[in-house]
PDB file of N, CA and C in Angstrom:
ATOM      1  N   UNK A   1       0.855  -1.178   0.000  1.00  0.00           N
ATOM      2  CA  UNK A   1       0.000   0.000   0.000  1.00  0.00           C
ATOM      3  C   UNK A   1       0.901   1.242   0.000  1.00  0.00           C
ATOM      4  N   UNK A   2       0.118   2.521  -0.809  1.00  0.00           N
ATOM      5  CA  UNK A   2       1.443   3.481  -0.904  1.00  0.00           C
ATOM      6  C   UNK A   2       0.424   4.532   0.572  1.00  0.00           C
ATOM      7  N   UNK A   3       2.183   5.202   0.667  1.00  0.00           N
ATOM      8  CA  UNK A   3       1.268   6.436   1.435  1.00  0.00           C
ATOM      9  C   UNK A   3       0.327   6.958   1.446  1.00  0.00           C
ATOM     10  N   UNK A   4       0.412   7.431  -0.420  1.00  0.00           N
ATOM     11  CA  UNK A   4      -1.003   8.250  -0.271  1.00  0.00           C
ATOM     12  C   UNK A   4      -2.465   7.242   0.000  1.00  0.00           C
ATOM     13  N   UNK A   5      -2.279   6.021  -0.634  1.00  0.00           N
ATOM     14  CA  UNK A   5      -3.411   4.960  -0.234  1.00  0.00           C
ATOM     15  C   UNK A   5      -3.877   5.245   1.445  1.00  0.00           C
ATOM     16  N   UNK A   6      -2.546   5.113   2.158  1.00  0.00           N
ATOM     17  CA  UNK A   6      -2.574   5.162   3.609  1.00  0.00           C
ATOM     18  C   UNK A   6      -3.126   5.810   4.084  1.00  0.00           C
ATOM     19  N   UNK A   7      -2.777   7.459   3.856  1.00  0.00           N
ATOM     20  CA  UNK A   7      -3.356   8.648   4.076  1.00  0.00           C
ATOM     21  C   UNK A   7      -5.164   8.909   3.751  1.00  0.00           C
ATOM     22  N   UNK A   8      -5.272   8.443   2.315  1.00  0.00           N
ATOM     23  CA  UNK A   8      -6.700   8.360   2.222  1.00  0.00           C
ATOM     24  C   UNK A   8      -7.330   7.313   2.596  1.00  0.00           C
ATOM     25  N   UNK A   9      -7.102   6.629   3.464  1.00  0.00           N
ATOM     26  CA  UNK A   9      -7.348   5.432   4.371  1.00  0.00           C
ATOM     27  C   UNK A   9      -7.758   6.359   5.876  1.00  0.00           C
ATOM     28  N   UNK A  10      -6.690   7.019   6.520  1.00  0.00           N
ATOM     29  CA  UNK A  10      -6.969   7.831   7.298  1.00  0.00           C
ATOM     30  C   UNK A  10      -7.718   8.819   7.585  1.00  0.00           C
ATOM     31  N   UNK A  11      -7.933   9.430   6.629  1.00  0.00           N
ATOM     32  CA  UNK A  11      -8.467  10.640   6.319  1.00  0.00           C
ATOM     33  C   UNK A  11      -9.940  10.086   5.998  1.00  0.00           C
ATOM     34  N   UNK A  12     -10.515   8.796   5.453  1.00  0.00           N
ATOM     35  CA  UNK A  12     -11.632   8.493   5.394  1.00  0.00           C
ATOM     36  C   UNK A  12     -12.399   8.006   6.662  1.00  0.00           C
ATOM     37  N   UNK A  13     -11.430   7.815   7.397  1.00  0.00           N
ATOM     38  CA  UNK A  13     -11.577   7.056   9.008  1.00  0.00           C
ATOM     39  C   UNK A  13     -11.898   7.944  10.102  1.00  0.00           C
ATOM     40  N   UNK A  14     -11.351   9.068   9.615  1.00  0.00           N
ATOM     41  CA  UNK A  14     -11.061  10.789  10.765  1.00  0.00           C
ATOM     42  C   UNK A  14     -12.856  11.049  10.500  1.00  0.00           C
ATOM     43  N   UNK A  15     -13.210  11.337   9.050  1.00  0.00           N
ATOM     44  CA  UNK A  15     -14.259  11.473   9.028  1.00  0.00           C
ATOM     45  C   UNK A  15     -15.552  10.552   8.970  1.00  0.00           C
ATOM     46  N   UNK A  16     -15.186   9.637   9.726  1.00  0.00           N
ATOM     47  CA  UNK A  16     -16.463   8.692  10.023  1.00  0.00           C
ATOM     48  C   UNK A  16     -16.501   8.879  11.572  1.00  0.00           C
ATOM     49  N   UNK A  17     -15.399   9.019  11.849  1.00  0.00           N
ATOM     50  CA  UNK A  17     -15.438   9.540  13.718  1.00  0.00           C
ATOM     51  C   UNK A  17     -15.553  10.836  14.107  1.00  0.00           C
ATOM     52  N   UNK A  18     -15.449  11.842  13.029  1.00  0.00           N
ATOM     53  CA  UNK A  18     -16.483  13.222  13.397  1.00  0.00           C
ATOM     54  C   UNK A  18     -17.476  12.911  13.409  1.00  0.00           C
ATOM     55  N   UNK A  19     -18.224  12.153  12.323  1.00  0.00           N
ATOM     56  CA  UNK A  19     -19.388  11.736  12.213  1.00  0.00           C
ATOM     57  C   UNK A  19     -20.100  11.401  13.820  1.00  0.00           C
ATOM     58  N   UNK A  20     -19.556  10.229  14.580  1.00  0.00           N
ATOM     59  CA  UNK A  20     -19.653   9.641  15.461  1.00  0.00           C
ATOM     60  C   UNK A  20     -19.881  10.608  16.626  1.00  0.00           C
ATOM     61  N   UNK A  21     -18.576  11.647  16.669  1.00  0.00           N
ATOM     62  CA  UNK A  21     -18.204  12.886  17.361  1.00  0.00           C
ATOM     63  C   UNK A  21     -19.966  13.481  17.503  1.00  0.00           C
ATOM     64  N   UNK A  22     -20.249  13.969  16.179  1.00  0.00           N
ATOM     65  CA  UNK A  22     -21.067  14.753  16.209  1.00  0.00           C
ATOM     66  C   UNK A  22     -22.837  14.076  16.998  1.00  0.00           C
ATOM     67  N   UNK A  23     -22.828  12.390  16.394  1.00  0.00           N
ATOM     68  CA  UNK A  23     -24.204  12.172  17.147  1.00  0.00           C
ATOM     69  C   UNK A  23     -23.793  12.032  18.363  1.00  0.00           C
ATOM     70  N   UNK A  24     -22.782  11.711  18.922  1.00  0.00           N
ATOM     71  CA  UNK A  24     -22.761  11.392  20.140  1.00  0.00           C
ATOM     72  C   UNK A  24     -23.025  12.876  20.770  1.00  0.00           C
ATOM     73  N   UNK A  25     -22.475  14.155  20.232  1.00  0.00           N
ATOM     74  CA  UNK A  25     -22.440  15.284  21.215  1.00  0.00           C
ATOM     75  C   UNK A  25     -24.517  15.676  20.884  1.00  0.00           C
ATOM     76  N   UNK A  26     -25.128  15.178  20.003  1.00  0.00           N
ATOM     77  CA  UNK A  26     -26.344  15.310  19.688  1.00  0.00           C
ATOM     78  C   UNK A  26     -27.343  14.275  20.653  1.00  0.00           C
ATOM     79  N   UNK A  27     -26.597  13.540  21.587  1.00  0.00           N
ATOM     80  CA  UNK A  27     -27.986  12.447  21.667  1.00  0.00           C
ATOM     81  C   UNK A  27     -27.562  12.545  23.132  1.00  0.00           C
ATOM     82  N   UNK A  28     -26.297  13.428  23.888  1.00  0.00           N
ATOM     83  CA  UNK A  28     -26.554  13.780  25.333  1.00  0.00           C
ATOM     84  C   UNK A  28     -27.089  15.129  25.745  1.00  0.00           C
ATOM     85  N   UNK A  29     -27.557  15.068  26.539  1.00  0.00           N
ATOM     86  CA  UNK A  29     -28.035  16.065  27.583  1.00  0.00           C
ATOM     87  C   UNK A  29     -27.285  17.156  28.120  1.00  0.00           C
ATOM     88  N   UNK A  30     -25.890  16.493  28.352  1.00  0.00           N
ATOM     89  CA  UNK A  30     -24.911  17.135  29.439  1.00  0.00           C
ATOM     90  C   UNK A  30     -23.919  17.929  28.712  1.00  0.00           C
ATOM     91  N   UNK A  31     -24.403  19.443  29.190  1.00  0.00           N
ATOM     92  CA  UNK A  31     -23.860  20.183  28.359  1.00  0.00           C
ATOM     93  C   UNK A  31     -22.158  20.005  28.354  1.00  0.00           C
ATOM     94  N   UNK A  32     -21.349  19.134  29.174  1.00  0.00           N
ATOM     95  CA  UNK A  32     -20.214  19.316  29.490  1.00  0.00           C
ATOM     96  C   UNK A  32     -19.507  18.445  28.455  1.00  0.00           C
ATOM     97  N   UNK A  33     -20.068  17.185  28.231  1.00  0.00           N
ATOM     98  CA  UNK A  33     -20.032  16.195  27.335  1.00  0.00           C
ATOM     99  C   UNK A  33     -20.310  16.692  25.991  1.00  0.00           C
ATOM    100  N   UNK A  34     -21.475  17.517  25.684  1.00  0.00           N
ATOM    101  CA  UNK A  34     -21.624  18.066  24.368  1.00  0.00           C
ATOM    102  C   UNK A  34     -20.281  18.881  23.809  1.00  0.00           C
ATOM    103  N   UNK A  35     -19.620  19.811  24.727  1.00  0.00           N
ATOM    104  CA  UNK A  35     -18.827  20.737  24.663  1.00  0.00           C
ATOM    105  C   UNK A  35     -17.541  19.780  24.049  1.00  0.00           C
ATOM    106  N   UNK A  36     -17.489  18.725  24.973  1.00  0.00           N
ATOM    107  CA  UNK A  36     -15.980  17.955  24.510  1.00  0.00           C
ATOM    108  C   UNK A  36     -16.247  16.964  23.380  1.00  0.00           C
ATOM    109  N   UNK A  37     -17.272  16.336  23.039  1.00  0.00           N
ATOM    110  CA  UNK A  37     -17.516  15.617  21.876  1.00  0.00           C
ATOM    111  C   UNK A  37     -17.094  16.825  20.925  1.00  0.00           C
ATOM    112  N   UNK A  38     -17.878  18.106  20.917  1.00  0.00           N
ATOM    113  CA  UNK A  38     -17.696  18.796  19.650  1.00  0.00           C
ATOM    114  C   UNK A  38     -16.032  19.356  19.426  1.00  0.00           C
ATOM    115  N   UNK A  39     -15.388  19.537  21.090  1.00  0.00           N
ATOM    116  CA  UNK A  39     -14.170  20.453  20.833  1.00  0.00           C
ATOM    117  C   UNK A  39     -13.489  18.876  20.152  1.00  0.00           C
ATOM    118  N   UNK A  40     -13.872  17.618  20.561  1.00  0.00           N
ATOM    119  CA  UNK A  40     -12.635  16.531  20.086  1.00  0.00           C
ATOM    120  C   UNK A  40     -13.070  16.550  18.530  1.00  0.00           C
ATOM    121  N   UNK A  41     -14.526  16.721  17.712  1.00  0.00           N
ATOM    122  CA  UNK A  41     -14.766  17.021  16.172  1.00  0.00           C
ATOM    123  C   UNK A  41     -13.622  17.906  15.770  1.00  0.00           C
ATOM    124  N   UNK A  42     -13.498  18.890  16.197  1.00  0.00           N
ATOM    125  CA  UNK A  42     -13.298  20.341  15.835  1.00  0.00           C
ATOM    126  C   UNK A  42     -11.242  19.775  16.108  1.00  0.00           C
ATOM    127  N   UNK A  43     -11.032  19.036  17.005  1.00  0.00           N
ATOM    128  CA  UNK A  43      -9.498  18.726  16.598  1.00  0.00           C
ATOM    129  C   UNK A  43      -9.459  18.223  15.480  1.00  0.00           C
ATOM    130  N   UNK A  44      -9.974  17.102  14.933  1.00  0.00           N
ATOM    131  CA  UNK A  44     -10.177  15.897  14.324  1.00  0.00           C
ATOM    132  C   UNK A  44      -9.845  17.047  12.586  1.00  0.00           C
ATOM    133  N   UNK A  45     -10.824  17.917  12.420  1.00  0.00           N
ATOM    134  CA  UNK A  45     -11.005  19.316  11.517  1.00  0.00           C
ATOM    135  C   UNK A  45      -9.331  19.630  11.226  1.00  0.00           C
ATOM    136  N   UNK A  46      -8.560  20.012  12.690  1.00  0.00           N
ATOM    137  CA  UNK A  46      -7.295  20.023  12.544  1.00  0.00           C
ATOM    138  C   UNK A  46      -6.317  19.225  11.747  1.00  0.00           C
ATOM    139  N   UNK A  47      -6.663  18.465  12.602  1.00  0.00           N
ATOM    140  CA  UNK A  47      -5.561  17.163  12.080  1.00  0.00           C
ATOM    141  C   UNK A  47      -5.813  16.766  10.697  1.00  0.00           C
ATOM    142  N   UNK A  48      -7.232  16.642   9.877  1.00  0.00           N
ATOM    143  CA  UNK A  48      -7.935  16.164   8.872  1.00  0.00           C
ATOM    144  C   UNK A  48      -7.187  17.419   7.640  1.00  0.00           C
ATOM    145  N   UNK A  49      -7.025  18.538   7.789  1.00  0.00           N
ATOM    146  CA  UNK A  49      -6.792  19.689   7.183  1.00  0.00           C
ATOM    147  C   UNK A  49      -5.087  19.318   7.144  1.00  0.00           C
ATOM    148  N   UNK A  50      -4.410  19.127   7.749  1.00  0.00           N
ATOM    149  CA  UNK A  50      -2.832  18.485   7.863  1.00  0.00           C
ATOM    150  C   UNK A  50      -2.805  17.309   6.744  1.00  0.00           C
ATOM    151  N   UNK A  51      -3.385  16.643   6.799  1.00  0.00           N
ATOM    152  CA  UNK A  51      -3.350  15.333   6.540  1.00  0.00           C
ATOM    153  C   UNK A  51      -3.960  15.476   5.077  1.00  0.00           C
ATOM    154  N   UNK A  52      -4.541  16.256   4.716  1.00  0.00           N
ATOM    155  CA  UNK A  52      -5.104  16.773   3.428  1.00  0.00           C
ATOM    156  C   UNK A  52      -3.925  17.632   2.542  1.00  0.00           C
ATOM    157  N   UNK A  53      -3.899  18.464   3.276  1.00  0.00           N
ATOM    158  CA  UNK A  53      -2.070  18.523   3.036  1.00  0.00           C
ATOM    159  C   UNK A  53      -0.742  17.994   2.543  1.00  0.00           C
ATOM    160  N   UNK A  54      -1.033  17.265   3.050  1.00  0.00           N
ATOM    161  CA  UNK A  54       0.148  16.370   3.142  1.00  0.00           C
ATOM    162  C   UNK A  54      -0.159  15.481   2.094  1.00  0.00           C
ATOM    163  N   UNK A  55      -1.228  14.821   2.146  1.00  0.00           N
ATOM    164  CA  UNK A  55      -2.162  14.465   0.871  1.00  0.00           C
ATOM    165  C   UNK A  55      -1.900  14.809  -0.476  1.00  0.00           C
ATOM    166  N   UNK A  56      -2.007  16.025  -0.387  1.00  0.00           N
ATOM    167  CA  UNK A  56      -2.271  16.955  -1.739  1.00  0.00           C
ATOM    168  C   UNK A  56      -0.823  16.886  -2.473  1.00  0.00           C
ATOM    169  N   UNK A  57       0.224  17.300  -1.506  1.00  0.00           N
ATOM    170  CA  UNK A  57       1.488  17.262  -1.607  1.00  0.00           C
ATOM    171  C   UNK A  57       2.247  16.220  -2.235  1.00  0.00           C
ATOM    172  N   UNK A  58       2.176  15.193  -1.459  1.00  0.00           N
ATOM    173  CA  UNK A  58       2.609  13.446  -2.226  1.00  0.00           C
ATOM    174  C   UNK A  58       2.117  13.517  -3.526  1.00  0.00           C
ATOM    175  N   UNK A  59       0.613  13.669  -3.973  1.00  0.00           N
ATOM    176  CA  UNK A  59      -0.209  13.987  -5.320  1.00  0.00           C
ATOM    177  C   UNK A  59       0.563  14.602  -6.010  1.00  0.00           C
ATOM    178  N   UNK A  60       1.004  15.590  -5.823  1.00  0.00           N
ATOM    179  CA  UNK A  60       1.815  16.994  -6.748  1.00  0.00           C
ATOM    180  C   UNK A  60       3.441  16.576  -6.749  1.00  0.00           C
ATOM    181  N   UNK A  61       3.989  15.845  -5.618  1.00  0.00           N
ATOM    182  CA  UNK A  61       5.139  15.615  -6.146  1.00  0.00           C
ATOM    183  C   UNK A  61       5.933  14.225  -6.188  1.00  0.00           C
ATOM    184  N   UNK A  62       4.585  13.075  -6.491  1.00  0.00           N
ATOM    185  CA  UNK A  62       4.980  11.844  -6.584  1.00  0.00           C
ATOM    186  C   UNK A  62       5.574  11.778  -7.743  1.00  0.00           C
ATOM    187  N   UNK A  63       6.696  11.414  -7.920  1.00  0.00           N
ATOM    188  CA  UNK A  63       7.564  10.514  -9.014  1.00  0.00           C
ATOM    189  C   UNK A  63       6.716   9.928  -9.718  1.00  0.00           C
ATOM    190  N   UNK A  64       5.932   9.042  -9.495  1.00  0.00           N
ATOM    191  CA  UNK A  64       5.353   8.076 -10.292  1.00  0.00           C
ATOM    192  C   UNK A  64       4.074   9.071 -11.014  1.00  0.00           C
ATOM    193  N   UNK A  65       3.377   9.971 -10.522  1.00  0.00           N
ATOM    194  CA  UNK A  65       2.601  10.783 -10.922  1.00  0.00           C
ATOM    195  C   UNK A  65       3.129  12.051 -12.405  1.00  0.00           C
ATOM    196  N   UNK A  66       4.177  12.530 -12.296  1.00  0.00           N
ATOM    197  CA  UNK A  66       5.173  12.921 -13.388  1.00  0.00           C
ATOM    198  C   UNK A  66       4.958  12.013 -14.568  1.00  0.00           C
ATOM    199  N   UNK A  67       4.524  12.895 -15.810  1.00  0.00           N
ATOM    200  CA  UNK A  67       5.046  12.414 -16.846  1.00  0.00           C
ATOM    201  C   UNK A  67       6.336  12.863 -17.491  1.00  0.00           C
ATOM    202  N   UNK A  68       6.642  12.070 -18.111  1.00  0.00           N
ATOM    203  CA  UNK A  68       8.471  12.402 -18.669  1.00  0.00           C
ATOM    204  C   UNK A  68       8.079  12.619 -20.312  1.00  0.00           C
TER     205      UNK A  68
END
């Protein structure tokens, strides 16, 4: 598997657990719990935006992607 496979492996995974992030901060009560489900989404945003990055990057300067 190449990196970038890896990466969009990850990056598809980050956003199934915002997903998760988000009903879970939707189906409690407790505003304290709501607050940290959404602030741990809102890292996830972080890291997902890096990783997209980094993403994009391998794309633009893979060797194998170059035509000669």
């Amino acid at each position: 598997m190449t990196v970038q496979k890896d990466l969009e492996k990850v990056i598809a995974y980050c956003e199934a657990v915002k997903g998760t992030y988000a009903m879970m901060a939707q189906a409690t009560e407790e505003q304290q719990a709501k607050d940290m489900f959404n602030s741990m989404k809102n890292d996830l945003d972080d890291h997902m935006e890096f990783l997209n990055g980094r993403l994009e990057y391998l794309n633009q300067n893979n060797e194998l992607n170059k035509k000669n």
